[in-house]
C-alpha atoms as a PDB file:
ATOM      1  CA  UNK A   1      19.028  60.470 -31.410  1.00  0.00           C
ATOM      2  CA  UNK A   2      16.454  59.520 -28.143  1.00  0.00           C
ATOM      3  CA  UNK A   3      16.579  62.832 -26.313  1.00  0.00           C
ATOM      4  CA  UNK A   4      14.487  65.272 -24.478  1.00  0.00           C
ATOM      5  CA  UNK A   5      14.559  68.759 -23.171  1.00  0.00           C
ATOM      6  CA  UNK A   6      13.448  70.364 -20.242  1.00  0.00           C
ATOM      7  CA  UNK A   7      13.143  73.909 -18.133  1.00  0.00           C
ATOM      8  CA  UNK A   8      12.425  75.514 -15.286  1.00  0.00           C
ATOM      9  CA  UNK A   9       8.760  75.825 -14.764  1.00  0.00           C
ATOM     10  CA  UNK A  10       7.136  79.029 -14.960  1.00  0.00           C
ATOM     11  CA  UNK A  11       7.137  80.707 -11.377  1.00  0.00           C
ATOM     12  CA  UNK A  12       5.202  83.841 -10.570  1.00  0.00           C
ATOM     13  CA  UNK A  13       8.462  85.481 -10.146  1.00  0.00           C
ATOM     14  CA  UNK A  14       9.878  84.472 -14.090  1.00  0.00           C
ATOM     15  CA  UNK A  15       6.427  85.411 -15.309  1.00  0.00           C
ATOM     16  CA  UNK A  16       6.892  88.820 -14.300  1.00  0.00           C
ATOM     17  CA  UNK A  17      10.555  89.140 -14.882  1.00  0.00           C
ATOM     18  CA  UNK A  18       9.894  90.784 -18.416  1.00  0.00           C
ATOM     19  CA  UNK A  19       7.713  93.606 -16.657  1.00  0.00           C
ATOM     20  CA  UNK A  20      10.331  94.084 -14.123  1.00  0.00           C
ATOM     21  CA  UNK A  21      13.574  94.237 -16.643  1.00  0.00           C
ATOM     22  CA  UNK A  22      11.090  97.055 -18.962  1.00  0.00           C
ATOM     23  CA  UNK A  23      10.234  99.199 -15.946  1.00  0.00           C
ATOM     24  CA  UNK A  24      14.280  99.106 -14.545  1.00  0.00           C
ATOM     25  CA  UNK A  25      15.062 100.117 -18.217  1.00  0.00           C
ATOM     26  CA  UNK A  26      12.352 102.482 -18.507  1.00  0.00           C
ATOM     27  CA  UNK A  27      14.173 104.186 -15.130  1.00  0.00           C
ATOM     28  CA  UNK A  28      16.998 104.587 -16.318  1.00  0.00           C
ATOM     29  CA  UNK A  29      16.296 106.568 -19.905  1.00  0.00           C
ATOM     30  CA  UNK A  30      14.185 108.869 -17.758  1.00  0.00           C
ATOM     31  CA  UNK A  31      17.008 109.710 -15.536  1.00  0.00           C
ATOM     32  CA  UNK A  32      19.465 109.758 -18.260  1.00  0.00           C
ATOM     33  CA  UNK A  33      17.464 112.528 -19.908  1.00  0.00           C
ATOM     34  CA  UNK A  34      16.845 114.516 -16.983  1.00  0.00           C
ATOM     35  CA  UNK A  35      20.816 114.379 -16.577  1.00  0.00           C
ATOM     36  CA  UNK A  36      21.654 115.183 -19.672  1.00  0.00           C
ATOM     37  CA  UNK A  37      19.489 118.550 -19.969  1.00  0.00           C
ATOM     38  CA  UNK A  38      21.198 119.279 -16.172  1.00  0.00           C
ATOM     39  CA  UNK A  39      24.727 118.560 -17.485  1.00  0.00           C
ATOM     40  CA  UNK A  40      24.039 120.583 -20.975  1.00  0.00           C
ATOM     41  CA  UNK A  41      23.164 123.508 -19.550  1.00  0.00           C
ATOM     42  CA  UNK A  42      26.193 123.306 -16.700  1.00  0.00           C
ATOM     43  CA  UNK A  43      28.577 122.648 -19.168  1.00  0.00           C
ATOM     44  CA  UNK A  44      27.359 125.613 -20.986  1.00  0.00           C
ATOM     45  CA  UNK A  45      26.970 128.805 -18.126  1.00  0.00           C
ATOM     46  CA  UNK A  46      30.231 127.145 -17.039  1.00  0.00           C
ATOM     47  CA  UNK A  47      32.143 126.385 -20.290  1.00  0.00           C
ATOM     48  CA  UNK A  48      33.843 123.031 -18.545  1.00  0.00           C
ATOM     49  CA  UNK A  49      35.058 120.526 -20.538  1.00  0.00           C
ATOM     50  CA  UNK A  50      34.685 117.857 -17.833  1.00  0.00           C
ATOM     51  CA  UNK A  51      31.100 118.842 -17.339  1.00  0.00           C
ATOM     52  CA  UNK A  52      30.203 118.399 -20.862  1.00  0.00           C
ATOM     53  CA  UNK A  53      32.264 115.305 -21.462  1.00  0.00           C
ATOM     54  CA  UNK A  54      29.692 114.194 -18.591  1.00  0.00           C
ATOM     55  CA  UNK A  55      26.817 115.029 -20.482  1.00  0.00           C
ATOM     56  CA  UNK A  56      28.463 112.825 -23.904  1.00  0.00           C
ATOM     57  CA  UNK A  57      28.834 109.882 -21.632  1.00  0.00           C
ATOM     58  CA  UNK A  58      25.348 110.306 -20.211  1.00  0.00           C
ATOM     59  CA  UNK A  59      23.966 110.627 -23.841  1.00  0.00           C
ATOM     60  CA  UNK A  60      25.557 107.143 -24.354  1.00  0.00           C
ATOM     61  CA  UNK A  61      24.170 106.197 -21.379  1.00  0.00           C
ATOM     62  CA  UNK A  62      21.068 106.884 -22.337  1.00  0.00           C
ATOM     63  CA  UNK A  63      21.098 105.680 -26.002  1.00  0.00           C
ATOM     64  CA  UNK A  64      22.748 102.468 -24.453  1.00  0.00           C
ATOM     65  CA  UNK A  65      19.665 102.344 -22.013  1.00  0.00           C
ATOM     66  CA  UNK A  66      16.783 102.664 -24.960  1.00  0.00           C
ATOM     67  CA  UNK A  67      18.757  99.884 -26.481  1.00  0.00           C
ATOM     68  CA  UNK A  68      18.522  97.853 -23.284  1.00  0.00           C
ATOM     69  CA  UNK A  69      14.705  98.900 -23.085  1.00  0.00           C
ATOM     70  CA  UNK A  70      14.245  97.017 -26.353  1.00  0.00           C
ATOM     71  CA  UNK A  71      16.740  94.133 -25.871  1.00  0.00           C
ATOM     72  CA  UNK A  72      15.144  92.894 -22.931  1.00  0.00           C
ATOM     73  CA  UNK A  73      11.578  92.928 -24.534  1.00  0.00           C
ATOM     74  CA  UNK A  74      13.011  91.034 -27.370  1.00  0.00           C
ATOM     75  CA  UNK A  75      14.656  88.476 -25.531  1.00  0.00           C
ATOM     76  CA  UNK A  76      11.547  87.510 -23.494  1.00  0.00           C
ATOM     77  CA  UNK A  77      10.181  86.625 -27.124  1.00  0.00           C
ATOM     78  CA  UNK A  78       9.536  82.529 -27.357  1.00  0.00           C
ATOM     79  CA  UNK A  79      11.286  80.580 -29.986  1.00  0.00           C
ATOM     80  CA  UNK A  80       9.625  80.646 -33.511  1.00  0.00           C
ATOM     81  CA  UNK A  81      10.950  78.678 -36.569  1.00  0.00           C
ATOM     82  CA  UNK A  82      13.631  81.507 -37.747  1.00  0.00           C
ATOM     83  CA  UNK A  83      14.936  81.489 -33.644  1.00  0.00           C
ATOM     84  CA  UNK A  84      14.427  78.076 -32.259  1.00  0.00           C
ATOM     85  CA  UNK A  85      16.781  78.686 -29.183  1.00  0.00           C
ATOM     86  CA  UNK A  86      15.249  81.492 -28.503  1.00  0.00           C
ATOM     87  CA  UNK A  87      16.166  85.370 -28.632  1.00  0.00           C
ATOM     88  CA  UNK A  88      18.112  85.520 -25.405  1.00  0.00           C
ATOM     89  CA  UNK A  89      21.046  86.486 -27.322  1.00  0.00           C
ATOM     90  CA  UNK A  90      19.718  89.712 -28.128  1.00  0.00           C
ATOM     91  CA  UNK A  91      20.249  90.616 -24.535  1.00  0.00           C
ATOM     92  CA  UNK A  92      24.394  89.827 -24.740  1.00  0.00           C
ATOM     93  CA  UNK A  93      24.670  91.855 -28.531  1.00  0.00           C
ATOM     94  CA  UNK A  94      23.002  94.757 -26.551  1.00  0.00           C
ATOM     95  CA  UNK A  95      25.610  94.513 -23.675  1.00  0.00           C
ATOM     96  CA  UNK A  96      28.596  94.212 -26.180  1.00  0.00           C
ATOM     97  CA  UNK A  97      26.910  97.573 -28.256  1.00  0.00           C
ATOM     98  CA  UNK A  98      26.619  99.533 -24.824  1.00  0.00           C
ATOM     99  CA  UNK A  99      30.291  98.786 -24.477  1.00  0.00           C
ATOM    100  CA  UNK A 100      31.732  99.632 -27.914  1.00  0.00           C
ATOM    101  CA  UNK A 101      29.554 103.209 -27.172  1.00  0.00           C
ATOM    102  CA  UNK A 102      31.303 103.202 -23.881  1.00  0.00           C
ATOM    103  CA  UNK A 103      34.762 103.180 -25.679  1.00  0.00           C
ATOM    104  CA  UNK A 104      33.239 105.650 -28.712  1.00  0.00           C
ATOM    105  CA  UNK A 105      32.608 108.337 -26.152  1.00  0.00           C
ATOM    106  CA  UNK A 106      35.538 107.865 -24.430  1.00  0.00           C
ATOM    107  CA  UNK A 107      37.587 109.071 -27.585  1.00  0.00           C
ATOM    108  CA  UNK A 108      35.332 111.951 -27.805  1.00  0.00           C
ATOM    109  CA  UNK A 109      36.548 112.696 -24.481  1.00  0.00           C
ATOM    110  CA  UNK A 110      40.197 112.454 -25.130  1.00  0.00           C
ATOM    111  CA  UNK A 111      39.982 114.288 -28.495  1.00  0.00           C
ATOM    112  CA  UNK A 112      37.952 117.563 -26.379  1.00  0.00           C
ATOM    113  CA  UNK A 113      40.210 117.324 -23.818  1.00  0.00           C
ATOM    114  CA  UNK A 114      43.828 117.200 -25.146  1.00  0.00           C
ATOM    115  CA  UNK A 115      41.942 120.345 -27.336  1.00  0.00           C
ATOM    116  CA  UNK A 116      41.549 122.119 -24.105  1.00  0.00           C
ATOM    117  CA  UNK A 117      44.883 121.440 -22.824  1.00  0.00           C
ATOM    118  CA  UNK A 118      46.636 122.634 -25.631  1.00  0.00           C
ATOM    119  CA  UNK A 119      44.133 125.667 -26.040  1.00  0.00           C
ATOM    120  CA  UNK A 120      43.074 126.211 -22.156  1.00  0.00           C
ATOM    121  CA  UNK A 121      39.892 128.386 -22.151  1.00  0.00           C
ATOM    122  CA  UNK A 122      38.470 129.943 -18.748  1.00  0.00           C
ATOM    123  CA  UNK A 123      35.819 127.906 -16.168  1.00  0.00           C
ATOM    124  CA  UNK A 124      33.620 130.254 -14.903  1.00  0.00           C
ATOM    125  CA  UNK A 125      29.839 129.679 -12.513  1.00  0.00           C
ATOM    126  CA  UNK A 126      31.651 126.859 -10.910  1.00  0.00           C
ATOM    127  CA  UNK A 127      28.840 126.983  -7.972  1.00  0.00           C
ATOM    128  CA  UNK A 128      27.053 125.555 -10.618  1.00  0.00           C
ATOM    129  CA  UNK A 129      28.839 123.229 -12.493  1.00  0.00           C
ATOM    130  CA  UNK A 130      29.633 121.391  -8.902  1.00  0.00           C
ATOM    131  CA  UNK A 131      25.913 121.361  -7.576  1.00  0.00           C
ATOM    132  CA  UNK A 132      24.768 120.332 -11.435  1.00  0.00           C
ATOM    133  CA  UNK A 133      27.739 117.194 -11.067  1.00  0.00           C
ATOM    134  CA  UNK A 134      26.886 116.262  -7.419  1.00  0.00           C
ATOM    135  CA  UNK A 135      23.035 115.576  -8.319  1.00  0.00           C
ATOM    136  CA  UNK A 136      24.479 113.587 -11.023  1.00  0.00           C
ATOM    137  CA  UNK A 137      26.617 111.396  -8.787  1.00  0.00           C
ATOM    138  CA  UNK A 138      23.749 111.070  -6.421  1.00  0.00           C
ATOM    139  CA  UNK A 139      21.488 109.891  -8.756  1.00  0.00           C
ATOM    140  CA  UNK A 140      23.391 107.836 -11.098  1.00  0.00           C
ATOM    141  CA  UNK A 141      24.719 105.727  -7.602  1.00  0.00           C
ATOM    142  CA  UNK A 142      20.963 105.405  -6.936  1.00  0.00           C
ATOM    143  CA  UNK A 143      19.890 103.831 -10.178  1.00  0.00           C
ATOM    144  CA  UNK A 144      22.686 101.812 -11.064  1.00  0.00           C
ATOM    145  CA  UNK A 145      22.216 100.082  -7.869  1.00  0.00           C
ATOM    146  CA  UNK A 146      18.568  99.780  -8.811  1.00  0.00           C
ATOM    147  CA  UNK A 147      19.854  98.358 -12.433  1.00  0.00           C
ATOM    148  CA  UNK A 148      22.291  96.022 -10.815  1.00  0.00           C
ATOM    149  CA  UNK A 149      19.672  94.639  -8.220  1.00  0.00           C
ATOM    150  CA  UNK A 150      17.190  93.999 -10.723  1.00  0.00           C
ATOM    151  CA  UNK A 151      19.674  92.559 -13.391  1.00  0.00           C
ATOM    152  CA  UNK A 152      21.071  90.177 -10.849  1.00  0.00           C
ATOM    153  CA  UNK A 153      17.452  88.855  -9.850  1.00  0.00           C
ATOM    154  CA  UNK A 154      16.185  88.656 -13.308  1.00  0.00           C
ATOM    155  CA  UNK A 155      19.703  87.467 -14.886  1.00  0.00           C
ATOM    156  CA  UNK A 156      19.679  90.107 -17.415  1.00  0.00           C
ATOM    157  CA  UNK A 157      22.904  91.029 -19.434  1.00  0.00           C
ATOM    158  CA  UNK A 158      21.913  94.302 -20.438  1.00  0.00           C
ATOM    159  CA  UNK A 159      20.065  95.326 -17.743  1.00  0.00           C
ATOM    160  CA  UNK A 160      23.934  94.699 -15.727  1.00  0.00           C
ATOM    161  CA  UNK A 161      25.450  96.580 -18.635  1.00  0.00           C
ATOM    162  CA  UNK A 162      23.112  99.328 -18.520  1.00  0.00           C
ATOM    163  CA  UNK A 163      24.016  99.864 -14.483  1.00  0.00           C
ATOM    164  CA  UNK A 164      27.906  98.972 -15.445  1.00  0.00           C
ATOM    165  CA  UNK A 165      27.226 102.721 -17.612  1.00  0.00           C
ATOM    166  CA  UNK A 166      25.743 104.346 -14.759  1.00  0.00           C
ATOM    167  CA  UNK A 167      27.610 103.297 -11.495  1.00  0.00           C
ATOM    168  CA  UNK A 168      31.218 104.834 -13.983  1.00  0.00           C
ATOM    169  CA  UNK A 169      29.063 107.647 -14.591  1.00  0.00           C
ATOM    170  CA  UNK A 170      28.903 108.054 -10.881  1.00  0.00           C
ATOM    171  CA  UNK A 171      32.238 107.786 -10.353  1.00  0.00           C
ATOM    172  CA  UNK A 172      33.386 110.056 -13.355  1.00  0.00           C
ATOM    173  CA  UNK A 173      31.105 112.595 -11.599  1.00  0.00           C
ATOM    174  CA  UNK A 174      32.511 112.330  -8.478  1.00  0.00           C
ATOM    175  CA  UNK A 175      36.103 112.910 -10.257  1.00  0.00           C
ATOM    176  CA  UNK A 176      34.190 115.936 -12.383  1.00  0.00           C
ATOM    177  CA  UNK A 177      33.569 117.116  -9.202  1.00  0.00           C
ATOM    178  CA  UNK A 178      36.756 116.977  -7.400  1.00  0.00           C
ATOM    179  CA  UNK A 179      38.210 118.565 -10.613  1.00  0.00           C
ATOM    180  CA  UNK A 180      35.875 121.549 -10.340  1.00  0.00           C
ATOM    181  CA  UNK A 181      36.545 122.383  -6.563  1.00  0.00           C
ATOM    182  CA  UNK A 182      40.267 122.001  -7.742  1.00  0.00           C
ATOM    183  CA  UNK A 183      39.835 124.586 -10.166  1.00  0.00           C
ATOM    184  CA  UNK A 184      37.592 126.936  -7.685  1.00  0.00           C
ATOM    185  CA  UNK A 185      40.278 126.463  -5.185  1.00  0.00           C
ATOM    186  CA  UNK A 186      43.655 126.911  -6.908  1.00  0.00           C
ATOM    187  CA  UNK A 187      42.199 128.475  -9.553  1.00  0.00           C
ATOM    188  CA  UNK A 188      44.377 126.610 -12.594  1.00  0.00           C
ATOM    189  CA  UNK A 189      42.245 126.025 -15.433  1.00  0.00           C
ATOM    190  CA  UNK A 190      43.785 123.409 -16.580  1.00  0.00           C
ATOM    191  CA  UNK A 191      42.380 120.697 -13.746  1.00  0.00           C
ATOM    192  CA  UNK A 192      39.466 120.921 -15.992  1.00  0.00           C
ATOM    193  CA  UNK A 193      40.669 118.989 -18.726  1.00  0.00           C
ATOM    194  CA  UNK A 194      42.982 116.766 -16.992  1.00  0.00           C
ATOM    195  CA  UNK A 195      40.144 115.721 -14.897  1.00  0.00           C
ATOM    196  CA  UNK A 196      38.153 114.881 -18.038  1.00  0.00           C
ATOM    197  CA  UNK A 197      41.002 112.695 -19.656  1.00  0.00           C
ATOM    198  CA  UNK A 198      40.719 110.443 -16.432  1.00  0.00           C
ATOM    199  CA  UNK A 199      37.857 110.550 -16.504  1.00  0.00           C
ATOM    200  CA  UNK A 200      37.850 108.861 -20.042  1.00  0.00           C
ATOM    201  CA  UNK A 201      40.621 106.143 -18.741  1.00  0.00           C
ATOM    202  CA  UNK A 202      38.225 104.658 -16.247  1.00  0.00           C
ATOM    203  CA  UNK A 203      35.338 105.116 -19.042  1.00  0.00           C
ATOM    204  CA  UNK A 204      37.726 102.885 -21.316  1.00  0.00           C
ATOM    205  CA  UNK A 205      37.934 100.092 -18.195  1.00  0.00           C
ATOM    206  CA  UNK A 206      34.456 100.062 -18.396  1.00  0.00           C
ATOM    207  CA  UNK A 207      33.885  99.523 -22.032  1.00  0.00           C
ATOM    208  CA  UNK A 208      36.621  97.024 -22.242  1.00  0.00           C
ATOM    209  CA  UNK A 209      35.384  95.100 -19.791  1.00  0.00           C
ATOM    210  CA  UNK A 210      31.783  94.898 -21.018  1.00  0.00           C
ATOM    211  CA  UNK A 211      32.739  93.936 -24.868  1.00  0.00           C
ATOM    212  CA  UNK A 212      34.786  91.274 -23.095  1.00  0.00           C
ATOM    213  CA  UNK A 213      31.999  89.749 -20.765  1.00  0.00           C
ATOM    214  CA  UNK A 214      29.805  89.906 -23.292  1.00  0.00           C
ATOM    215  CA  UNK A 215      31.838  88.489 -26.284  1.00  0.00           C
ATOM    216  CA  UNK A 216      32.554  85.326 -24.291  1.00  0.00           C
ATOM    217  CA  UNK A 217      28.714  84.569 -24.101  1.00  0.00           C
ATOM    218  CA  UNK A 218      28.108  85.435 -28.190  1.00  0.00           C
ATOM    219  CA  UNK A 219      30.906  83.111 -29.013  1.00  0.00           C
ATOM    220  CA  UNK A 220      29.567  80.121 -26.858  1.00  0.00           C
ATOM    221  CA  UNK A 221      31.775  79.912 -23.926  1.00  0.00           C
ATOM    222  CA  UNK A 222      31.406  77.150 -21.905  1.00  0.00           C
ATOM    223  CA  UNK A 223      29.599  77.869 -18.532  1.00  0.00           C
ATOM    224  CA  UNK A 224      31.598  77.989 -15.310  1.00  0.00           C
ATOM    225  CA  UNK A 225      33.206  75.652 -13.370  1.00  0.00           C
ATOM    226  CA  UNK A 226      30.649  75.395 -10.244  1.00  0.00           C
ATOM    227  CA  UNK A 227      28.012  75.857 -13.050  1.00  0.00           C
ATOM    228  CA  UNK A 228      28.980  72.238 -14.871  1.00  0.00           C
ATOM    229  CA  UNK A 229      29.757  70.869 -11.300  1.00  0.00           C
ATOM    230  CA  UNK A 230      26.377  71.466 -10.146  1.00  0.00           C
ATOM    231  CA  UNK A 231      25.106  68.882 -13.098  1.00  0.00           C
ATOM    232  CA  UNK A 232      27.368  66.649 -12.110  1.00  0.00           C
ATOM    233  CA  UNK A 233      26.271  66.492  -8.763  1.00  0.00           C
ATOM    234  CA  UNK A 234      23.266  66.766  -9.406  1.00  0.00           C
ATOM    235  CA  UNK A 235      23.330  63.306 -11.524  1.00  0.00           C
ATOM    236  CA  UNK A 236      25.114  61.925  -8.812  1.00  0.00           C
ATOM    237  CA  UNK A 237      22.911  62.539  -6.288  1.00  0.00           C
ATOM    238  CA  UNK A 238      19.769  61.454  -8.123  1.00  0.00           C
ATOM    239  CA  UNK A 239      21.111  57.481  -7.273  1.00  0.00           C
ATOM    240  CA  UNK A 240      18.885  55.927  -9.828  1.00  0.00           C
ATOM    241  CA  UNK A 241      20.193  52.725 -10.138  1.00  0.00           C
ATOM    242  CA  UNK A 242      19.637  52.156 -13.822  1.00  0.00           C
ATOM    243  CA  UNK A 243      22.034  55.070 -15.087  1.00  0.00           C
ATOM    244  CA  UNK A 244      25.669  53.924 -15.540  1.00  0.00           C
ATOM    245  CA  UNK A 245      27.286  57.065 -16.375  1.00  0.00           C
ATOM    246  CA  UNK A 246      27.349  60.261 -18.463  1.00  0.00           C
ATOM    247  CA  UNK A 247      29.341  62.009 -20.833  1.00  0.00           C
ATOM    248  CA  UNK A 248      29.766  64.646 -23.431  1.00  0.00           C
ATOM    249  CA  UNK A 249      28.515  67.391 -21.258  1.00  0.00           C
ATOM    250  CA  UNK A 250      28.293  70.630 -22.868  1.00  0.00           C
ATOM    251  CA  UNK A 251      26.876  74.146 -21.192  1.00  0.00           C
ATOM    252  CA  UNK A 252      26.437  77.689 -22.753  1.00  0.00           C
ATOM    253  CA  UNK A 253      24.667  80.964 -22.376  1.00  0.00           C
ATOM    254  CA  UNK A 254      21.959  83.209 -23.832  1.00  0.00           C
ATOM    255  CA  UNK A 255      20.927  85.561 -22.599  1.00  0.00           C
ATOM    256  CA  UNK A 256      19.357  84.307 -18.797  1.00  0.00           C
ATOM    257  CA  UNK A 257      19.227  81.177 -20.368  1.00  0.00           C
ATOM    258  CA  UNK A 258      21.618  78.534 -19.808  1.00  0.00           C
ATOM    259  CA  UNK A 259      21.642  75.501 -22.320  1.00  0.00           C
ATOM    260  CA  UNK A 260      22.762  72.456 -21.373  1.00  0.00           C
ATOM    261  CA  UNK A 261      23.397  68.671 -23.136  1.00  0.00           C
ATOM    262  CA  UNK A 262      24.717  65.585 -22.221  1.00  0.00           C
ATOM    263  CA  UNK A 263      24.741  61.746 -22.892  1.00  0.00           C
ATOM    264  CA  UNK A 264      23.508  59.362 -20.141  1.00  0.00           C
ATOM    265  CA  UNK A 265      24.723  55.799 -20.274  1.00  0.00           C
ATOM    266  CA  UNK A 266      21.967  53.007 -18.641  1.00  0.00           C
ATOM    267  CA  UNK A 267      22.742  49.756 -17.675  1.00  0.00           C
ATOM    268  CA  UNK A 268      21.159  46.900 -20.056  1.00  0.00           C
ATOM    269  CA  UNK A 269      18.044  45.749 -19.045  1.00  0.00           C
ATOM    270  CA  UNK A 270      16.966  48.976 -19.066  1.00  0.00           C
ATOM    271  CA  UNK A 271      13.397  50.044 -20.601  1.00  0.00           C
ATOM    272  CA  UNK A 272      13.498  52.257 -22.840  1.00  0.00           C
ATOM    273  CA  UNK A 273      10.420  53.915 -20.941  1.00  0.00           C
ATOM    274  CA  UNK A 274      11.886  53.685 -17.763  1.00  0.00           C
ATOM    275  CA  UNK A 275      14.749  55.678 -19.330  1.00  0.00           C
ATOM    276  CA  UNK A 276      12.960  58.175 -20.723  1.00  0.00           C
ATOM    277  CA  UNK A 277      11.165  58.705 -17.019  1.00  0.00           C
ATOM    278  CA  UNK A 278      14.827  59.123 -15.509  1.00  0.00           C
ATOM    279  CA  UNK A 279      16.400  61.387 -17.967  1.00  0.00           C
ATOM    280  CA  UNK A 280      13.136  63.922 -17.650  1.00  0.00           C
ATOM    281  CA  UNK A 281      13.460  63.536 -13.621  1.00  0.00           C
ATOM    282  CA  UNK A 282      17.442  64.782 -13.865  1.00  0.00           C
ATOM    283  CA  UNK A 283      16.207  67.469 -16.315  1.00  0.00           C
ATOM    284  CA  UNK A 284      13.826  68.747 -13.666  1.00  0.00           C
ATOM    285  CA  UNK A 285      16.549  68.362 -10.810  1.00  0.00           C
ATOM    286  CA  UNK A 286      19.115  70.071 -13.040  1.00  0.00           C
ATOM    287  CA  UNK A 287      16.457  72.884 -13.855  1.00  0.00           C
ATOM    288  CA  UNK A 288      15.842  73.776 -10.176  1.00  0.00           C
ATOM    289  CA  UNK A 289      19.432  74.446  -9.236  1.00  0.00           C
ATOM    290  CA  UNK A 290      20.427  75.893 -12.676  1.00  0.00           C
ATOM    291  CA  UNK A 291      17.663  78.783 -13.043  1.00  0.00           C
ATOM    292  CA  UNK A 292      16.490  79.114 -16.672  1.00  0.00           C
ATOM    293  CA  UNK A 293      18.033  75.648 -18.307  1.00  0.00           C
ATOM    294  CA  UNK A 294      17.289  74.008 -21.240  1.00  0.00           C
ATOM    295  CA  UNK A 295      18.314  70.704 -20.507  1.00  0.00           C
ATOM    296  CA  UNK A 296      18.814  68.256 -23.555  1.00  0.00           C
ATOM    297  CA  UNK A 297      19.869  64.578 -22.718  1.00  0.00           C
ATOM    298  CA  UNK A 298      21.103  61.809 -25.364  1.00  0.00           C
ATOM    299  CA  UNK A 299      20.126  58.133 -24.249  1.00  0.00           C
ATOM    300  CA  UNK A 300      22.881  55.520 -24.192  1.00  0.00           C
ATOM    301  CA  UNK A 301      23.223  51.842 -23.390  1.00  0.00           C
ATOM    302  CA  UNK A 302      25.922  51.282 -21.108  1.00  0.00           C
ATOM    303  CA  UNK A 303      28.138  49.405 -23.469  1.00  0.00           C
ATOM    304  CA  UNK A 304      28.315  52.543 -25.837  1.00  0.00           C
ATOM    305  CA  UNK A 305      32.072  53.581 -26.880  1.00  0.00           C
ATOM    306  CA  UNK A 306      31.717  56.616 -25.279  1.00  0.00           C
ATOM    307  CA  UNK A 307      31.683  55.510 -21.646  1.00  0.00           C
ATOM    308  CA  UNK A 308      35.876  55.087 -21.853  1.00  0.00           C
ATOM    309  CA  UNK A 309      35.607  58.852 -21.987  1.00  0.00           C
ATOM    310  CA  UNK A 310      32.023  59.117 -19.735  1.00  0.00           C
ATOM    311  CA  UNK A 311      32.449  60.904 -16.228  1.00  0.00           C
ATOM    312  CA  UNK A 312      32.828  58.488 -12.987  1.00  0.00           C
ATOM    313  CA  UNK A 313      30.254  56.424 -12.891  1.00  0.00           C
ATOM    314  CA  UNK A 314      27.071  57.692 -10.586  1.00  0.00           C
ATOM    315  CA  UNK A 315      26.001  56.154  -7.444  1.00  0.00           C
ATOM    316  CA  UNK A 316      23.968  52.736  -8.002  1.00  0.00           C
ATOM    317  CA  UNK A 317      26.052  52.382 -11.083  1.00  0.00           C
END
């Protein structure tokens, strides 16, 4: 097979994307620790379920978040001979972990607090428990919107999945919260654990949702829609006069890395130098409006079998 591949050139803003994705990591473990102490010791002057089912989600949170640390250090590696695509895959694993430790926790959660219904025990310090839980929601709504800022720039899986953990640990704080001025107000005790079991449905949302996002890249789901139409258009655009058409286009994911192949058909007459110079110019053109592409393309003469299958021909085809 004639073929080539191509990327996006290093920018000042992709070399530094692996020091940015380590320090938004490195964030959020220090704030999950500093929770987790706050929530430990809340749970215990207080005795509330809810507030110690907060401080089991933010200890997944913050194993999830050491995992992330890693991931995204791992996943900056280059290709070697075991890896030759690369370890960007690492970073979509990591994503689908943090979500099955999501879901893990979340049973822990249901299994304390059905225990507490059945067997109610008394909430006590709730001054507290609710100052404790509204740092905690203040915090976690902080970073998380940190996590997602910096995962959207840098196109990092687990740095989204890491903030997808802390923005429900904001909310689940905020319902921890309304739980514990519930039980302050009315005084029933058992608010507490009711609180906690919701808690655990929208933790369960969140997990789900993650494992699925993430299983979809690991099994080499095509990329979306407007993704494979920008190629297309791209190609189109380009109006080089020797390229008849293309088929067989094929996208996927790794990581922040998109990989993409495809057959280009050229008219005859066509060097096969003068190919070569086109399909590395739509390369280039498909890297700058697909951040992060390998781009792969298969030569082909124009009277090739494929072309009865081949996209619409180009313009100046």
């Amino acid at each position: 097979m004639i073929g080539s591949a191509a990327g996006t050139a290093p920018t000042a803003a992709g070399a530094d994307r692996p020091r940015v994705k380590s320090r938004a990591a490195g964030l959020s473990i220090a704030s999950n620790t500093v929770l987790i102490v706050l929530k430990v010791v809340a749970g215990a002057v207080t005795g509330s379920i809810a507030i110690l089912t907060e401080a089991v989600h933010s200890a997944i949170d913050l194993l999830a978040s050491v995992v992330a640390f890693y991931s995204v250090r791992k996943a900056e590696e280059p290709p070697d001979p075991s890896h030759p695509y690369g370890h960007e895959k690492v970073e979509n694993l990591t994503a689908a972990l943090e979500g099955i430790l999501i879901l893990v926790g979340a049973a822990i959660i249901i299994y304390e607090s059905v225990r507490r219904l059945i067997t109610p025990s008394t909430v006590t310090s709730l001054g507290v428990g609710i100052a404790v839980v509204g740092v905690s929601a203040a915090a976690n709504f902080a970073v998380s919107g940190y996590l997602y800022k910096q995962g959207r720039a840098t196109d990092s899986p687990a740095l989204e999945g890491d903030a997808a953990h802390l923005r429900t640990d904001a909310f689940t704080s905020l319902g921890v919260l309304v739980g514990l001025v519930l039980v302050k107000v009315t005084g029933a005790q058992r608010f507490d654990p009711i609180t906690a079991l919701l808690i655990a449905l929208a933790i369960i949302w969140s997990g789900v949702r993650i494992v699925n996002r993430s299983s979809r890249v690991l099994v080499d789901e095509a990329l979306p829609d407007e993704e494979l139409e920008v190629v297309r258009e791209t190609i189109a655009a380009y109006d080089a006069p020797e390229v008849a058409g293309f088929h067989k286009l094929r996208a996927r994911k790794a990581g922040s890395r998109r990989h993409i192949d495809l057959h280009v058909q050229f008219h005859s007459g066509t060097t096969l130098e003068r190919a070569h110079e086109v399909s590395h110019e739509l390369q280039s053109a498909i890297a700058v409006r697909l951040p992060d592409a390998d781009v792969l393309i298969h030569l082909e003469p124009e009277t090739h079998p494929g072309l009865d299958n081949a996209d619409p021909p180009v313009s100046g085809g």
